[in-house]
N, C-alpha and C. Protein backbone atom coordinates (compact mmCIF):
# COMPACT_ATOMS: atom_id res chain seq x y z
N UNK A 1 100.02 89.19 111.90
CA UNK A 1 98.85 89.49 111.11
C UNK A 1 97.84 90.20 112.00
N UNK A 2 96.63 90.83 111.45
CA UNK A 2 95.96 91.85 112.11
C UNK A 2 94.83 91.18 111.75
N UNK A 3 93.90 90.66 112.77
CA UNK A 3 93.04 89.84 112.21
C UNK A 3 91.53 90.62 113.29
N UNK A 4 90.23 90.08 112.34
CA UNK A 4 89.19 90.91 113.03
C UNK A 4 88.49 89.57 113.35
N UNK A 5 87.98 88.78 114.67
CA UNK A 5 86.72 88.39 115.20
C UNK A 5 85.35 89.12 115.65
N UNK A 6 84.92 87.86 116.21
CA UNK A 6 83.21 89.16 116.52
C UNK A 6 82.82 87.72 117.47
N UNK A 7 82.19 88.21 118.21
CA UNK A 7 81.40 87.24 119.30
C UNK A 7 82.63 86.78 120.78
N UNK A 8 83.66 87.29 120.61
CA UNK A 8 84.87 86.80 121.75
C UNK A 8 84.43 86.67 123.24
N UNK A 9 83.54 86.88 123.45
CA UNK A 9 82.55 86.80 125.07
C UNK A 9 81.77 85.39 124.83
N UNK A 10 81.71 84.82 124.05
CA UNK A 10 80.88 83.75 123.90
C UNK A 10 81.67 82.53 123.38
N UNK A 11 81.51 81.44 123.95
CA UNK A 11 82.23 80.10 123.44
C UNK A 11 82.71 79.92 122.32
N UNK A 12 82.04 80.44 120.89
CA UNK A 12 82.29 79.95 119.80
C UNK A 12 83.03 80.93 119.13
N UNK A 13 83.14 82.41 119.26
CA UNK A 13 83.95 83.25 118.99
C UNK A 13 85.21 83.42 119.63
N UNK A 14 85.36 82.54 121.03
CA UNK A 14 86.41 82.49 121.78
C UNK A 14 87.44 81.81 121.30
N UNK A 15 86.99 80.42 120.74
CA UNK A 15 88.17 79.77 120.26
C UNK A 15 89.21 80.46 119.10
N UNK A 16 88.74 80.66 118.11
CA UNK A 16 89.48 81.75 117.02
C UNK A 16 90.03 82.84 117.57
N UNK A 17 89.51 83.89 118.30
CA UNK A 17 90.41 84.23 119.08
C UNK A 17 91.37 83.98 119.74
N UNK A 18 91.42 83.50 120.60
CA UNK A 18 92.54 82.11 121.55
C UNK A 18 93.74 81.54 120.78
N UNK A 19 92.76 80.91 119.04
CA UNK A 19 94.04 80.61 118.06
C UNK A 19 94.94 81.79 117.95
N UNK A 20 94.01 82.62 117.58
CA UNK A 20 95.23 83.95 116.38
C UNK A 20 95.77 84.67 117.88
N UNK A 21 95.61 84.43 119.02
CA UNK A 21 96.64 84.94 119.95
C UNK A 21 97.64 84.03 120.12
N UNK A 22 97.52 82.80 120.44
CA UNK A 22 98.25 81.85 121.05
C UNK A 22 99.59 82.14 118.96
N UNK A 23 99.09 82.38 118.22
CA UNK A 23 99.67 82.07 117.02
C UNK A 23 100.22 83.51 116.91
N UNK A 24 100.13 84.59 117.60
CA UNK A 24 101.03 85.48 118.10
C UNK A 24 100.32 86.60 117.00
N UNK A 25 98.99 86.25 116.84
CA UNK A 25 98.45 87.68 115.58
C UNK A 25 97.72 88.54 116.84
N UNK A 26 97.83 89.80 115.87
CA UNK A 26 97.33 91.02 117.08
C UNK A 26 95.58 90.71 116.77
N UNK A 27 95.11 90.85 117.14
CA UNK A 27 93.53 90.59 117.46
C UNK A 27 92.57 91.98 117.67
N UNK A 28 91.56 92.04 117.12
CA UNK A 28 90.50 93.08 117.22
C UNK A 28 89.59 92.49 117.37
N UNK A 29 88.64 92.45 118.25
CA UNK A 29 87.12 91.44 118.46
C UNK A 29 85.83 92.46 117.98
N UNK A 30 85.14 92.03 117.78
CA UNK A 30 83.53 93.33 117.87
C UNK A 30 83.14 92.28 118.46
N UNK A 31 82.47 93.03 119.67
CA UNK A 31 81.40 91.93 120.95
C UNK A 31 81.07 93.49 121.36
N UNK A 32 79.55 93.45 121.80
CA UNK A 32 78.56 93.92 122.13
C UNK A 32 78.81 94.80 123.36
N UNK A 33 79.86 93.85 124.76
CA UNK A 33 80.00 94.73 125.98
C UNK A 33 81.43 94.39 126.27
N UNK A 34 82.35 94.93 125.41
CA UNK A 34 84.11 95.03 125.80
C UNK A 34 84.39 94.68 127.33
N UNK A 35 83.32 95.04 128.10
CA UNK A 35 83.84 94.46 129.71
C UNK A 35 83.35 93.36 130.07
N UNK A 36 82.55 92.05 128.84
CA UNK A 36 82.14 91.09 129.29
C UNK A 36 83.57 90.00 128.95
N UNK A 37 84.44 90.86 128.00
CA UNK A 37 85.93 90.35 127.99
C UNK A 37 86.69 89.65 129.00
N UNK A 38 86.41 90.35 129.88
CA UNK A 38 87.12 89.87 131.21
C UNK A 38 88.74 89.81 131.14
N UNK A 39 89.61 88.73 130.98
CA UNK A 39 90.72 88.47 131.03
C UNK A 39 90.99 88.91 129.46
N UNK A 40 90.46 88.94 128.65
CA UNK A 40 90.87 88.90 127.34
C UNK A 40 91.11 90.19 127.16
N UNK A 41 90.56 90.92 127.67
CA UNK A 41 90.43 92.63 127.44
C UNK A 41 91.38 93.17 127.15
N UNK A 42 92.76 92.83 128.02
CA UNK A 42 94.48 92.88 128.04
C UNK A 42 95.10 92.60 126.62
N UNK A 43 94.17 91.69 126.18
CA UNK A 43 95.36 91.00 124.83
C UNK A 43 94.82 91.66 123.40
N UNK A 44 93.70 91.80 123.46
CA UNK A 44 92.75 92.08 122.11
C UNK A 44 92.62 93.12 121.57
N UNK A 45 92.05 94.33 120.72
CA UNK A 45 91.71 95.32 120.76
C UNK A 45 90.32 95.36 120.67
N UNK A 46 89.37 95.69 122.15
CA UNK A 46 87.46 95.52 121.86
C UNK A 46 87.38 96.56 120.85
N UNK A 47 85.97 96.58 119.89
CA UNK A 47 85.28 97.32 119.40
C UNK A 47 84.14 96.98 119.59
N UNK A 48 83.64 97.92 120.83
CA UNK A 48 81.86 97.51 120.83
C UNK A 48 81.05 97.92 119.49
N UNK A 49 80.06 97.15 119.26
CA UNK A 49 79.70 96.91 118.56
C UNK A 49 78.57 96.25 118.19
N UNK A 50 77.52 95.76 117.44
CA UNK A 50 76.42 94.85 116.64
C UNK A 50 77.37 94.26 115.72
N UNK A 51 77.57 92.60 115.57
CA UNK A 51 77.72 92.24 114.66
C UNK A 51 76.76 91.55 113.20
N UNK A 52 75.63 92.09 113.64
CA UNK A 52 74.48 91.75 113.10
C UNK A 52 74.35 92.90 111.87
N UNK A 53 75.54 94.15 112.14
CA UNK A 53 75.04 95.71 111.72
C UNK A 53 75.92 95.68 110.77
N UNK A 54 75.63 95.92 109.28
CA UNK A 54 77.06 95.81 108.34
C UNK A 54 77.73 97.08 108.54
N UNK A 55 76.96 98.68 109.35
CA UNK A 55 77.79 99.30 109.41
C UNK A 55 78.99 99.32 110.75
N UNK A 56 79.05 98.56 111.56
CA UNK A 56 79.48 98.30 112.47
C UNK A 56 80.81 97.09 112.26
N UNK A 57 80.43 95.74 111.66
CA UNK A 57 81.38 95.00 111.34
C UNK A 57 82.38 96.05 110.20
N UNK A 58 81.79 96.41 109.26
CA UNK A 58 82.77 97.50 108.61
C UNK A 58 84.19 98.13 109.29
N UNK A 59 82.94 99.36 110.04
CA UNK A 59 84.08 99.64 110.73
C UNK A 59 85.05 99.31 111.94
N UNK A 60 84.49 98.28 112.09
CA UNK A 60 85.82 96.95 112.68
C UNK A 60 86.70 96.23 111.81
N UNK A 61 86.47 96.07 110.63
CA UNK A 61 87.11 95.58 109.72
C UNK A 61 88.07 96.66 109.23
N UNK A 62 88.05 98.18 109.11
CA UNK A 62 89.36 98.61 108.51
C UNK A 62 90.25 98.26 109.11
N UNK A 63 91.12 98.34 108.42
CA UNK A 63 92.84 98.40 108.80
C UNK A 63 93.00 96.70 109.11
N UNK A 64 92.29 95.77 109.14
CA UNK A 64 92.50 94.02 109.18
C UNK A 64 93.10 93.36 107.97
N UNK A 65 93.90 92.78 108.25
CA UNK A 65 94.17 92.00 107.22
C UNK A 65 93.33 90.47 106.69
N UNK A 66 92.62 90.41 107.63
CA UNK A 66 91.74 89.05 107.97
C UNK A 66 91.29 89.40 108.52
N UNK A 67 89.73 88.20 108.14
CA UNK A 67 88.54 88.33 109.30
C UNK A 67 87.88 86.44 108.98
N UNK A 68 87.33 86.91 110.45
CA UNK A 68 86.97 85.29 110.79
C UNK A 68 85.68 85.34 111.19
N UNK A 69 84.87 84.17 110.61
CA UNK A 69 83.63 83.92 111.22
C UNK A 69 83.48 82.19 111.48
N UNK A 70 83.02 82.36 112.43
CA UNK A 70 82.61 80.53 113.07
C UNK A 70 80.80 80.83 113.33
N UNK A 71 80.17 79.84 112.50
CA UNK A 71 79.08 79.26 113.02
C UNK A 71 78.98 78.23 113.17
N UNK A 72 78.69 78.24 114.40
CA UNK A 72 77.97 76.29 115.13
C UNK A 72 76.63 76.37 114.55
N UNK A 73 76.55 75.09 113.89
CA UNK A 73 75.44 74.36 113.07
C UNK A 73 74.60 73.20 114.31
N UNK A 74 73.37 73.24 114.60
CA UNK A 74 72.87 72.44 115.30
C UNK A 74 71.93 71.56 114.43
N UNK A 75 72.11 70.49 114.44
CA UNK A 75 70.86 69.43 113.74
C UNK A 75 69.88 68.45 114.63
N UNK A 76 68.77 68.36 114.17
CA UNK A 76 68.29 68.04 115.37
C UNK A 76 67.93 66.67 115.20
């Protein structure tokens, strides 16, 4: 499966990523600086990007068959 994340440089976008690799799906991330990837850079396909920007998640989203979003909820 061809799946789109966003945030993969940061803890909470990492894990979903991590799944749909370890689960053998090809991966596209949108994160802000593709070289804050580090090790991941190899496995993923970056699209720098704003995920804040609907024209930006867009065009990270063609050609996906899926897309994933995780928000951590804090209560105080």
């Amino acid at each position: 499966m061809h799946l789109l994340t966003r945030g993969a440089t940061g803890p909470t976008g990492r894990i979903p990523t991590d799944l749909a690799l370890r689960s053998g799906d090809s991966v596209t991330t949108l994160v802000r600086n593709p070289e804050a990837l580090g090790d991941l850079r190899e496995q993923v396909t970056p699209v720098a990007g704003d995920a804040t920007s609907q024209h930006d998640v867009l065009a990270a989203a063609a050609g996906q068959e899926s897309r994933g979003s995780v928000t951590d909820h804090v209560h105080g």
